[in-house]
PDB file of N, CA and C in Angstrom:
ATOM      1  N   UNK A   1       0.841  -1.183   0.000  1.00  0.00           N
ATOM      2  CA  UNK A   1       0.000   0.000   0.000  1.00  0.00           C
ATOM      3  C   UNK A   1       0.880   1.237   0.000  1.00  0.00           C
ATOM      4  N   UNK A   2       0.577   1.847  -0.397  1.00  0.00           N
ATOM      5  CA  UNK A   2       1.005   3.216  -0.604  1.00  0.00           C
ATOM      6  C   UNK A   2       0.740   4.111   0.291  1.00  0.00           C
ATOM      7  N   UNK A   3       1.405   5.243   0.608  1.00  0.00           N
ATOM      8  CA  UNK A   3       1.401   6.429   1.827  1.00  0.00           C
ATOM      9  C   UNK A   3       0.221   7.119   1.369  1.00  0.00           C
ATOM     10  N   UNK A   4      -0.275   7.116   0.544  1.00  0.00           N
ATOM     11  CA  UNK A   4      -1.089   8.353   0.475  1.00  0.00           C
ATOM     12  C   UNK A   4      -2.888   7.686   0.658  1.00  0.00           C
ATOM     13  N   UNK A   5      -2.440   6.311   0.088  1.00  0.00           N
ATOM     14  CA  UNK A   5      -3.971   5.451   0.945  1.00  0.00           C
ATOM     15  C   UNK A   5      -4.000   5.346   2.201  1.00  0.00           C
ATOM     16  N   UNK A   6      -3.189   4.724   2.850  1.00  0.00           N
ATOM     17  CA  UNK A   6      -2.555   4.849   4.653  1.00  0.00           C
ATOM     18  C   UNK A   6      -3.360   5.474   5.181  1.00  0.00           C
ATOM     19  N   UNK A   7      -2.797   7.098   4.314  1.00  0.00           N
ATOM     20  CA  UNK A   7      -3.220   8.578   4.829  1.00  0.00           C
ATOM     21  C   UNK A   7      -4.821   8.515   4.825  1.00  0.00           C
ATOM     22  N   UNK A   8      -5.233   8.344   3.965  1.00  0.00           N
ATOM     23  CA  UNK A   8      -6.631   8.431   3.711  1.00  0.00           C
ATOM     24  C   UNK A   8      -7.731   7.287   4.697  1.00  0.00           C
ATOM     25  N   UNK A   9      -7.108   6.141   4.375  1.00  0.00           N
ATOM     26  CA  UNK A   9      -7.368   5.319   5.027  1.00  0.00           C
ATOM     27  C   UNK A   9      -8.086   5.439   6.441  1.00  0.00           C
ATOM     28  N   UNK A  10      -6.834   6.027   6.896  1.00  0.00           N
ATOM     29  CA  UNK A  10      -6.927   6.350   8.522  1.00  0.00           C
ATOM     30  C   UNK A  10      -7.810   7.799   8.793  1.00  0.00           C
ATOM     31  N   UNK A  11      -7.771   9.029   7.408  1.00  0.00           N
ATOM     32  CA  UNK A  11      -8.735   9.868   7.923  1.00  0.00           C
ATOM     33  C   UNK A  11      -9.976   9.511   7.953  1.00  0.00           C
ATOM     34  N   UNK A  12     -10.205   8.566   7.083  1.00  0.00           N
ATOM     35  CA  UNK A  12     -11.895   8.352   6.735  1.00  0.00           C
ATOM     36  C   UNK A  12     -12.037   7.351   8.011  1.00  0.00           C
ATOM     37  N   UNK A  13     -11.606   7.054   8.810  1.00  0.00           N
ATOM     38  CA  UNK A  13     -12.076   5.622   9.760  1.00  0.00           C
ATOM     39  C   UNK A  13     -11.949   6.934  11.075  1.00  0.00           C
ATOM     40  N   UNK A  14     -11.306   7.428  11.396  1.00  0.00           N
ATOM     41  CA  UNK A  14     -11.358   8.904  12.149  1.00  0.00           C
ATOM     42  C   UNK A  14     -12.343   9.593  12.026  1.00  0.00           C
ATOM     43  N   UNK A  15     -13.095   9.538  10.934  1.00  0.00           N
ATOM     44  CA  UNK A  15     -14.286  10.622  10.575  1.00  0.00           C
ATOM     45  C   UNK A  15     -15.140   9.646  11.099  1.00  0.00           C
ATOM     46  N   UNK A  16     -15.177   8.547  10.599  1.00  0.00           N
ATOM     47  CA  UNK A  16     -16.655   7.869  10.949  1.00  0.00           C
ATOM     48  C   UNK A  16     -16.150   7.979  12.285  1.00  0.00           C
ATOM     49  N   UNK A  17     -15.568   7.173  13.329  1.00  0.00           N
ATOM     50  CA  UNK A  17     -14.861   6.936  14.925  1.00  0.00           C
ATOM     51  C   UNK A  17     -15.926   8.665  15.214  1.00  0.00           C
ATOM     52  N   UNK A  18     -15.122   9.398  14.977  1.00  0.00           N
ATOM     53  CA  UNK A  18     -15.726  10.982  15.901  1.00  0.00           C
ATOM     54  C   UNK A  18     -16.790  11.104  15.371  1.00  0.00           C
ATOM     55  N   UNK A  19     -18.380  10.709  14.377  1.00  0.00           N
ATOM     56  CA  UNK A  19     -19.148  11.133  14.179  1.00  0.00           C
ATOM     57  C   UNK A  19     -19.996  10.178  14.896  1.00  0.00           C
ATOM     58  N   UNK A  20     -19.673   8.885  15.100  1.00  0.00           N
ATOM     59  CA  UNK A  20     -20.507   7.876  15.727  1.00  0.00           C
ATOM     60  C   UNK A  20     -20.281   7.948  17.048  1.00  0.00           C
ATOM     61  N   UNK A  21     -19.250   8.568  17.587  1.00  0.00           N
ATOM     62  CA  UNK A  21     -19.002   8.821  18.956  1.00  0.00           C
ATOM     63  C   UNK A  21     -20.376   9.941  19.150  1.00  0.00           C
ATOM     64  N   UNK A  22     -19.697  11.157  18.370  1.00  0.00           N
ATOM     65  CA  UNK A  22     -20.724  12.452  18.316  1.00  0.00           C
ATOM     66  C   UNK A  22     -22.179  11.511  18.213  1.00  0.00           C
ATOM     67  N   UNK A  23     -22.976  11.097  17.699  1.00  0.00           N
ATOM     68  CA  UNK A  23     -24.022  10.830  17.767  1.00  0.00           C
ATOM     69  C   UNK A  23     -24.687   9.685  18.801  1.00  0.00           C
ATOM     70  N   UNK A  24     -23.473   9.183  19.966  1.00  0.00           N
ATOM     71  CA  UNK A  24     -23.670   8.694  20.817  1.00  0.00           C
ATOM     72  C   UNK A  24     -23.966   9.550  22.213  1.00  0.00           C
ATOM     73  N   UNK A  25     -22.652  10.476  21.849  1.00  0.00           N
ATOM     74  CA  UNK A  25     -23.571  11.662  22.938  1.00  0.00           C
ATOM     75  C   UNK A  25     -24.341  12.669  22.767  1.00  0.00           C
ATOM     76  N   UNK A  26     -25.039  12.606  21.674  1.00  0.00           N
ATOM     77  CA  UNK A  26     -26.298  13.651  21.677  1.00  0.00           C
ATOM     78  C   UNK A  26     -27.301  13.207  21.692  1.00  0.00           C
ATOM     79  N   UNK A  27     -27.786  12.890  23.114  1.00  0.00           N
ATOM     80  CA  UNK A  27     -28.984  12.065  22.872  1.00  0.00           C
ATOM     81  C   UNK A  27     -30.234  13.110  22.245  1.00  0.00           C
ATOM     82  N   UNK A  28     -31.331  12.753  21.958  1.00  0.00           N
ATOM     83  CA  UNK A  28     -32.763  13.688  21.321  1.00  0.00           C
ATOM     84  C   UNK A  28     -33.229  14.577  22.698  1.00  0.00           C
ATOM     85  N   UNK A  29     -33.309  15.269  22.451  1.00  0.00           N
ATOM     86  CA  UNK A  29     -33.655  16.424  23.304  1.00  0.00           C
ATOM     87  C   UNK A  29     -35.371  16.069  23.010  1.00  0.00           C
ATOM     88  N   UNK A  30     -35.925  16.683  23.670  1.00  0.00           N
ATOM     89  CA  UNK A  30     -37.122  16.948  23.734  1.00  0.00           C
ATOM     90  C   UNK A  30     -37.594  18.086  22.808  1.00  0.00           C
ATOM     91  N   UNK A  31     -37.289  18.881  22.658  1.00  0.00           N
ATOM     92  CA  UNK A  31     -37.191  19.959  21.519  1.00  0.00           C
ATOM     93  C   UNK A  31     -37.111  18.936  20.218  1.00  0.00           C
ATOM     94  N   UNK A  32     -35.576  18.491  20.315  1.00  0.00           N
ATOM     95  CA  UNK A  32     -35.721  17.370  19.089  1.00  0.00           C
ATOM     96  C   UNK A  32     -36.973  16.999  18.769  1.00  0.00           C
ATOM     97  N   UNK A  33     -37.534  15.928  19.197  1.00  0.00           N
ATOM     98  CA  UNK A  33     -38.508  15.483  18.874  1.00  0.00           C
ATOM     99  C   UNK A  33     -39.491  16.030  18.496  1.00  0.00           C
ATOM    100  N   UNK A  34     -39.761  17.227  19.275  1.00  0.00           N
ATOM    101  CA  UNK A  34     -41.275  18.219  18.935  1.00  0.00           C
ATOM    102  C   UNK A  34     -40.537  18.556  17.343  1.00  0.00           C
ATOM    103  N   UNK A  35     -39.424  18.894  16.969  1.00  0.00           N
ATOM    104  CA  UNK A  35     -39.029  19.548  15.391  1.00  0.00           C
ATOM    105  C   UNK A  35     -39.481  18.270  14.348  1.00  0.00           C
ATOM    106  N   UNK A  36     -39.166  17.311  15.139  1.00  0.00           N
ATOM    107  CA  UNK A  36     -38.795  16.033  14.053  1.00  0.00           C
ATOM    108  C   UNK A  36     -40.039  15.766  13.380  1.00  0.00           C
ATOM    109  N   UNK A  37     -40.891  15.621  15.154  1.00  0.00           N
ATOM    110  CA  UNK A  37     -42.472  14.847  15.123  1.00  0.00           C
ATOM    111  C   UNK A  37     -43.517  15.606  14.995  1.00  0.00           C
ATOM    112  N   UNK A  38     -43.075  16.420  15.839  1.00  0.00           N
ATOM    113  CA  UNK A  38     -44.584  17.348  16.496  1.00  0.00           C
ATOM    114  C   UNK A  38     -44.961  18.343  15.378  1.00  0.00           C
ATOM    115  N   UNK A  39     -44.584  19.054  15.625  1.00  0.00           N
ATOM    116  CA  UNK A  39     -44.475  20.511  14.705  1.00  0.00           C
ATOM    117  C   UNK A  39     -45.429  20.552  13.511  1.00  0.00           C
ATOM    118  N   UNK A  40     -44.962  19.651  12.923  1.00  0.00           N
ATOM    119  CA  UNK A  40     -46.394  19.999  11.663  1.00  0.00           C
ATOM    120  C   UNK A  40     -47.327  19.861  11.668  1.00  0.00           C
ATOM    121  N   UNK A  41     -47.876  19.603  12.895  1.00  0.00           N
ATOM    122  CA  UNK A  41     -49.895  19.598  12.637  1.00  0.00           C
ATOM    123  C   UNK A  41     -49.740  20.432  14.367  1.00  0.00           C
ATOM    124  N   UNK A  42     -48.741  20.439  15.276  1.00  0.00           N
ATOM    125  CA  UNK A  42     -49.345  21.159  16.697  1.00  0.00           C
ATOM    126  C   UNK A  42     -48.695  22.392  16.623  1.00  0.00           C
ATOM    127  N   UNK A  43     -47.797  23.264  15.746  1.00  0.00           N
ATOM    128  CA  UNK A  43     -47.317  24.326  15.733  1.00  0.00           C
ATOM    129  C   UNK A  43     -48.566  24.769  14.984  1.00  0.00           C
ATOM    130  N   UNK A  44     -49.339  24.449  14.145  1.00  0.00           N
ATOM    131  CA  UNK A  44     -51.024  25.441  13.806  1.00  0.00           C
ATOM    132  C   UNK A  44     -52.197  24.481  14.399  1.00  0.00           C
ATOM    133  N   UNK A  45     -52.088  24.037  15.016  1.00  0.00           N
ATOM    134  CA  UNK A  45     -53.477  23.292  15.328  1.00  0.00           C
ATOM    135  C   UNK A  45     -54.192  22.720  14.614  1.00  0.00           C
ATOM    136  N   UNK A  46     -53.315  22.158  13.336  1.00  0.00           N
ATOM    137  CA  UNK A  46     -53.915  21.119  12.614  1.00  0.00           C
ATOM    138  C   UNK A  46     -55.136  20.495  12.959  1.00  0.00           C
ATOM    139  N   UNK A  47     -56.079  20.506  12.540  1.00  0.00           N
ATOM    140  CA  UNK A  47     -57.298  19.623  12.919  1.00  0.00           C
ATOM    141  C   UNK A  47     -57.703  19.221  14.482  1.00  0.00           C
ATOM    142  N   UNK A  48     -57.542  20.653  14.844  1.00  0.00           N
ATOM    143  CA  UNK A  48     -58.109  20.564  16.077  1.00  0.00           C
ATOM    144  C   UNK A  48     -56.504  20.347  17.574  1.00  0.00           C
ATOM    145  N   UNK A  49     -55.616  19.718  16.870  1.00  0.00           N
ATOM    146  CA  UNK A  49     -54.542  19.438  17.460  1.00  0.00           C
ATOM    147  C   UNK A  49     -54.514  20.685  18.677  1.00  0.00           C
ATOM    148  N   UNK A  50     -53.639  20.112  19.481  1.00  0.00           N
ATOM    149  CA  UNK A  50     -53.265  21.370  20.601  1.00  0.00           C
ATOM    150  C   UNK A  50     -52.147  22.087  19.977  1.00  0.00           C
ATOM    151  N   UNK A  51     -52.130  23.461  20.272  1.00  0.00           N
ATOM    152  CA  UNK A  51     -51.005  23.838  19.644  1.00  0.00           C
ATOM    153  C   UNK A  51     -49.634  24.011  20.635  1.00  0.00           C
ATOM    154  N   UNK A  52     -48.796  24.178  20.489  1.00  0.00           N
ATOM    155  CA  UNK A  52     -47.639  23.998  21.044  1.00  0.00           C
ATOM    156  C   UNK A  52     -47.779  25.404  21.990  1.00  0.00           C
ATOM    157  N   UNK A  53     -47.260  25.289  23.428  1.00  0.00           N
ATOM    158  CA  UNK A  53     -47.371  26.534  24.377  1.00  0.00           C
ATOM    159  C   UNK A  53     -48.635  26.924  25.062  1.00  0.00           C
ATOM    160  N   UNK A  54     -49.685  26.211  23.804  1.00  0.00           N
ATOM    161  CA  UNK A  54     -51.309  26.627  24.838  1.00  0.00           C
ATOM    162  C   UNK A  54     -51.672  25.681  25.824  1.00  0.00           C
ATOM    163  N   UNK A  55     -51.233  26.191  27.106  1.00  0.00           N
ATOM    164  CA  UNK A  55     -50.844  25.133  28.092  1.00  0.00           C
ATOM    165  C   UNK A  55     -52.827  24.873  28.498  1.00  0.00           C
ATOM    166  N   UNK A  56     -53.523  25.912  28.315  1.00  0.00           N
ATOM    167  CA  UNK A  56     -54.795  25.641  28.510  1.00  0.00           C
ATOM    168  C   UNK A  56     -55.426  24.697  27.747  1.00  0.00           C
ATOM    169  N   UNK A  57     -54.851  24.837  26.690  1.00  0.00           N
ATOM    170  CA  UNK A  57     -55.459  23.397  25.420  1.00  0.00           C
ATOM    171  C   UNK A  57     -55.473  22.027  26.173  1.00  0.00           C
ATOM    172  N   UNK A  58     -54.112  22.216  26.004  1.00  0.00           N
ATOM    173  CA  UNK A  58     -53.311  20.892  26.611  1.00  0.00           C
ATOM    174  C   UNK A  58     -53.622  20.323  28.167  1.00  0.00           C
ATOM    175  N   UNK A  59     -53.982  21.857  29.066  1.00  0.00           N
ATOM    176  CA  UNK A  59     -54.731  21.009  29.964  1.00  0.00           C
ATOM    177  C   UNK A  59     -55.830  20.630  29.968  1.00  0.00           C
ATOM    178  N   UNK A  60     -56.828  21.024  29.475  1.00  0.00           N
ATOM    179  CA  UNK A  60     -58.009  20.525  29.181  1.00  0.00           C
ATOM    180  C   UNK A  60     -57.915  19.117  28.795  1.00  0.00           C
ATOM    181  N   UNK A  61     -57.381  19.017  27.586  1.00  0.00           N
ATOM    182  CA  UNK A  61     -57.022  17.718  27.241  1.00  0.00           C
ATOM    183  C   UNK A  61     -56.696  16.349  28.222  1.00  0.00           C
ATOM    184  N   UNK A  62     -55.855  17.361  29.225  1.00  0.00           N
ATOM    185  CA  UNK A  62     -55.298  16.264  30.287  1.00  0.00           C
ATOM    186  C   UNK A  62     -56.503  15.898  31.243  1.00  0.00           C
ATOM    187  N   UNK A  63     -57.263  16.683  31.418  1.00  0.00           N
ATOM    188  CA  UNK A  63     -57.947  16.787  32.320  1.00  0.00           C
ATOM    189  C   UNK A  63     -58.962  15.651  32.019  1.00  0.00           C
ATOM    190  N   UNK A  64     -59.818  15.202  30.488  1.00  0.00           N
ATOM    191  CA  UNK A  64     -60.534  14.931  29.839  1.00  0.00           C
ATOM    192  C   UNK A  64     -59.769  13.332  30.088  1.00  0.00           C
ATOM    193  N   UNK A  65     -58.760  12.888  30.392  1.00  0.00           N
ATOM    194  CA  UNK A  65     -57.992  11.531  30.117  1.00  0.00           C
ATOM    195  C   UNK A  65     -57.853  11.324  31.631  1.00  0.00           C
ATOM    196  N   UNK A  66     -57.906  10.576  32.146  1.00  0.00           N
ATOM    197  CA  UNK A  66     -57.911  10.005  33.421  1.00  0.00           C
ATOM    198  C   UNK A  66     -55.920   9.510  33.403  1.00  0.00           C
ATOM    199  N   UNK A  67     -55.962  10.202  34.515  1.00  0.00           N
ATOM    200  CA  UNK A  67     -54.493  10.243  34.972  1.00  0.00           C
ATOM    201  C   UNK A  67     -53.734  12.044  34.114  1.00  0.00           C
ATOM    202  N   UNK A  68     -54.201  12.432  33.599  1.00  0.00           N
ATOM    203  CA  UNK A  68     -53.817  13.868  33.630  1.00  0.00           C
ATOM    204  C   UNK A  68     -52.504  13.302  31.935  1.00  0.00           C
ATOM    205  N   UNK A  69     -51.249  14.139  32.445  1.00  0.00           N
ATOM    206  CA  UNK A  69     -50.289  14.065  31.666  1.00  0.00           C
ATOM    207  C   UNK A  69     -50.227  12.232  31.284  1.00  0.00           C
ATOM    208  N   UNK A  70     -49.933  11.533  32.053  1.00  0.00           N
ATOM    209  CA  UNK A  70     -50.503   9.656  31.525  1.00  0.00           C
ATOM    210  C   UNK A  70     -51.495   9.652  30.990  1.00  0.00           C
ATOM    211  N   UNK A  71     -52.501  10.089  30.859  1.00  0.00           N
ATOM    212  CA  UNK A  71     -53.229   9.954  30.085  1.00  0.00           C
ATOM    213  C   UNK A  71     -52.853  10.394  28.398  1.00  0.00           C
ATOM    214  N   UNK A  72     -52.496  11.950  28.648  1.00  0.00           N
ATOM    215  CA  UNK A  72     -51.869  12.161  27.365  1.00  0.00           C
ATOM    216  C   UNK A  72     -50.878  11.536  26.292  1.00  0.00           C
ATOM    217  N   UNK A  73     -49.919  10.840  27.594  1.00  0.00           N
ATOM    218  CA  UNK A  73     -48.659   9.676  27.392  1.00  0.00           C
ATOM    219  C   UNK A  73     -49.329   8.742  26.382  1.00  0.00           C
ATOM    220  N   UNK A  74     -51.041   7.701  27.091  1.00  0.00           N
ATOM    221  CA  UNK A  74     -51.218   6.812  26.967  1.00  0.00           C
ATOM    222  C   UNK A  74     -51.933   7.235  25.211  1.00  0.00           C
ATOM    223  N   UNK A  75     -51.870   7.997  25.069  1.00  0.00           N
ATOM    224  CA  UNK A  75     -53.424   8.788  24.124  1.00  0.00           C
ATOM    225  C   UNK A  75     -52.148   8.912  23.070  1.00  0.00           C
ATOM    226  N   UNK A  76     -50.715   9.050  22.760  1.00  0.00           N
ATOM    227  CA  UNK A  76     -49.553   9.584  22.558  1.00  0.00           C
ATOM    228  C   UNK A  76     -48.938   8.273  21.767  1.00  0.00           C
ATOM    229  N   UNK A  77     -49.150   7.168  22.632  1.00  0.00           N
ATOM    230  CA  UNK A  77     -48.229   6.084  22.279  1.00  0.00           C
ATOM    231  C   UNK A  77     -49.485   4.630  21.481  1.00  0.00           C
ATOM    232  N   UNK A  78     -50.707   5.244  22.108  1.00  0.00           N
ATOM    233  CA  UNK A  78     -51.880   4.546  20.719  1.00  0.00           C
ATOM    234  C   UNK A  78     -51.567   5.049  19.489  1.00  0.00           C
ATOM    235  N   UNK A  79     -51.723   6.605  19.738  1.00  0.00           N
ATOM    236  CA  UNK A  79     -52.653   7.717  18.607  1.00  0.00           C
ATOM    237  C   UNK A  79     -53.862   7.729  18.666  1.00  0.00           C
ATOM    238  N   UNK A  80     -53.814   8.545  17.930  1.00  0.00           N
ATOM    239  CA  UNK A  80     -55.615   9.629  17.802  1.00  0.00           C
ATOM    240  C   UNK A  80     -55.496  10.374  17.080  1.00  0.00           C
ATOM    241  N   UNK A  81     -57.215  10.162  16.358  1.00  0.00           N
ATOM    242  CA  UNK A  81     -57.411  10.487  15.313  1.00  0.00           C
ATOM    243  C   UNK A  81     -56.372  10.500  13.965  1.00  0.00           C
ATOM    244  N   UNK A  82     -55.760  11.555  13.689  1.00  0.00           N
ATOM    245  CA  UNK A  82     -55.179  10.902  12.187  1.00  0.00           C
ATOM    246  C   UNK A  82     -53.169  11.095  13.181  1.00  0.00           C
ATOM    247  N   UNK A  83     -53.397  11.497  14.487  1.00  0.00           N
ATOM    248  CA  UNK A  83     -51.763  11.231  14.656  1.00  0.00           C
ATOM    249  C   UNK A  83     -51.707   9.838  14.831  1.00  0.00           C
ATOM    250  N   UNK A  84     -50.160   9.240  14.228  1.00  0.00           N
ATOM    251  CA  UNK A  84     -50.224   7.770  14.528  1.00  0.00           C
ATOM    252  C   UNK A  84     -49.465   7.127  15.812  1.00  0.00           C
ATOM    253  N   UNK A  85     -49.498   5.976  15.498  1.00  0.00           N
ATOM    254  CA  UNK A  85     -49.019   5.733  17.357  1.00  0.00           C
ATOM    255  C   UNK A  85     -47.891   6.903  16.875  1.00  0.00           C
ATOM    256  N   UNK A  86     -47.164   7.010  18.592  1.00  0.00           N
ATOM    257  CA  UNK A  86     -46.112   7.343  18.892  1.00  0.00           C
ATOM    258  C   UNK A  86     -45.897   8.815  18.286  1.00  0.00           C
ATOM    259  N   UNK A  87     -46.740   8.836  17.425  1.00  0.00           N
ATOM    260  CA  UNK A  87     -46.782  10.561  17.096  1.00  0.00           C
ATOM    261  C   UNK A  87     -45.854  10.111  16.084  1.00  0.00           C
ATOM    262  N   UNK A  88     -45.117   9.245  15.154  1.00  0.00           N
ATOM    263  CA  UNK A  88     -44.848   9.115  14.204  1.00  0.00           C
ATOM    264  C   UNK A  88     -42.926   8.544  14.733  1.00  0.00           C
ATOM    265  N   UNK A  89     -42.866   8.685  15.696  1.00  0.00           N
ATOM    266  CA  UNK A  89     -41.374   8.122  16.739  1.00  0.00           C
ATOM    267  C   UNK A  89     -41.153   7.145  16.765  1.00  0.00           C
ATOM    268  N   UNK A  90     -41.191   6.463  15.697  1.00  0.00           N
ATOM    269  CA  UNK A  90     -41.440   4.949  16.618  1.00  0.00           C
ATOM    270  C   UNK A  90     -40.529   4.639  17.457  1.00  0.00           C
ATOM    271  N   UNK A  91     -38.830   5.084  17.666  1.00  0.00           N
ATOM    272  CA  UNK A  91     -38.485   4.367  17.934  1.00  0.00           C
ATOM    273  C   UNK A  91     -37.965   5.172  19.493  1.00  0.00           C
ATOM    274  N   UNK A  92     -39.118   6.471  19.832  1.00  0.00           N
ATOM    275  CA  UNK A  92     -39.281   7.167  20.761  1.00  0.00           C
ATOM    276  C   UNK A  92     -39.269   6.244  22.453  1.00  0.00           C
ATOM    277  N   UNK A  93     -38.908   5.988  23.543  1.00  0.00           N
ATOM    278  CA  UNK A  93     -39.262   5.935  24.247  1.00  0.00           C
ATOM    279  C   UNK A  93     -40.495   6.356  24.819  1.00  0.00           C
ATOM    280  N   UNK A  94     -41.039   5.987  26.072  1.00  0.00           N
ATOM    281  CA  UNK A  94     -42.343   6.386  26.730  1.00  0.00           C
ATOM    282  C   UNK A  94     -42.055   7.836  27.775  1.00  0.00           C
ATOM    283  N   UNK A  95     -40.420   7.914  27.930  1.00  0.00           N
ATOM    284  CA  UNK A  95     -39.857   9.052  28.479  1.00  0.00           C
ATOM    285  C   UNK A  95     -39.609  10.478  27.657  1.00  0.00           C
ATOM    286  N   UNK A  96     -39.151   9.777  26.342  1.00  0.00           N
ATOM    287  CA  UNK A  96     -38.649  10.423  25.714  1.00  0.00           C
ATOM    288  C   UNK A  96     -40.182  11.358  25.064  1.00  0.00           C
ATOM    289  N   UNK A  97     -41.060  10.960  24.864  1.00  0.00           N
ATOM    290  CA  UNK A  97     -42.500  11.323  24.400  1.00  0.00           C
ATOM    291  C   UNK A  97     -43.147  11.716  25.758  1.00  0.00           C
ATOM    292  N   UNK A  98     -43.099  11.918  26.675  1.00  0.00           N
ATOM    293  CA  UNK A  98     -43.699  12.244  27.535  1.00  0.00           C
ATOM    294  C   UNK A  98     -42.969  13.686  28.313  1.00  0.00           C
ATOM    295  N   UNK A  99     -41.878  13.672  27.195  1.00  0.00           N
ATOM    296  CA  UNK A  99     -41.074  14.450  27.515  1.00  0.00           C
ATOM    297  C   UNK A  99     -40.817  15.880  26.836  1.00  0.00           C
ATOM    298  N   UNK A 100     -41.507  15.032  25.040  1.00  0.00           N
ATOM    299  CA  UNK A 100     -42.153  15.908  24.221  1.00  0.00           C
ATOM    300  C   UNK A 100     -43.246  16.630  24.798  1.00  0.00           C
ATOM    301  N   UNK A 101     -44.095  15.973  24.684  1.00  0.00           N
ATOM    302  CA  UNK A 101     -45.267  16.779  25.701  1.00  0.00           C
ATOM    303  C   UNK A 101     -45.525  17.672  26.937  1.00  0.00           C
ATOM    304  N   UNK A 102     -44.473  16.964  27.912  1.00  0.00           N
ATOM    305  CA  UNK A 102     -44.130  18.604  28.369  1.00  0.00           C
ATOM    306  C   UNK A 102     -43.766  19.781  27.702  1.00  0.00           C
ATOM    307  N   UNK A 103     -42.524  19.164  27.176  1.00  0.00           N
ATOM    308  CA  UNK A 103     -42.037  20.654  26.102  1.00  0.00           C
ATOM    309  C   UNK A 103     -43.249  21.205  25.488  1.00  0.00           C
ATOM    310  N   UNK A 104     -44.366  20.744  24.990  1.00  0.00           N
ATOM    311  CA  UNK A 104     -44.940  21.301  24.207  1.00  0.00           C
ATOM    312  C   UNK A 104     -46.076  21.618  24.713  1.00  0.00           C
ATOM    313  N   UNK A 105     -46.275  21.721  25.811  1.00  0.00           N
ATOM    314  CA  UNK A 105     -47.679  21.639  26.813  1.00  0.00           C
ATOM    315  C   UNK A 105     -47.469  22.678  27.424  1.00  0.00           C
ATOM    316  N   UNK A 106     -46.339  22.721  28.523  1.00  0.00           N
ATOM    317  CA  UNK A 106     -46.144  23.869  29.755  1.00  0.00           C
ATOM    318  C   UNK A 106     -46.193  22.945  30.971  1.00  0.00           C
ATOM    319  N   UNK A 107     -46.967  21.404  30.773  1.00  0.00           N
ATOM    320  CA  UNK A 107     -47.225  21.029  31.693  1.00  0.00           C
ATOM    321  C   UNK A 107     -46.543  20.256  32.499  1.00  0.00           C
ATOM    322  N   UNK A 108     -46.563  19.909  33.547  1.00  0.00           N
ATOM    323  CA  UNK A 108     -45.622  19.407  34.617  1.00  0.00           C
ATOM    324  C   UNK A 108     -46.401  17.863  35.619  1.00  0.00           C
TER     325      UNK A 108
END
């Protein structure tokens, strides 16, 4: 082999090494998810949807589901109406989505 594959060799296995590292420690934020998932039908209230920040929407909502925010969780990880399970995450945790929903609720 030649020096100048070596060279290359070793930058490209360095690039992947620090980008798969990098994407080991960034886990999804909660924000994340609301950009990824949420956002296009609860940033306008798509069809009735809650919109993101109207913590009154969203409590109502909670209020209407037995167990409050679990309820929303549970209503979250079926779906309803045209959102699908998981709000479209599949591969979301029950933390990680419940976590969305705060972010996007106000609620606690």
């Amino acid at each position: 082999m030649n020096l100048t594959f070596k060279i290359l060799a070793t930058a490209g296995a360095l690039i992947i090494w620090a980008l798969t590292a990098q994407a080991a420690d960034n886990a999804r934020t909660p924000d994340d998810i609301v950009a990824m998932h949420c956002v296009a039908c609860h940033s306008v209230g798509l069809l009735k949807a809650p919109k993101i920040g109207d913590t009154a929407a969203w409590e109502e909502r909670a209020n209407k589901k037995a167990g409050g925010l679990d309820g929303l969780l549970a209503s979250t990880i079926k779906g309803l109406s045209i959102m699908p399970p998981k709000g479209s995450c599949a591969d979301c945790t029950d933390d990680e989505l419940k976590s969305a929903i705060r972010s996007m609720s106000g609620l606690e």
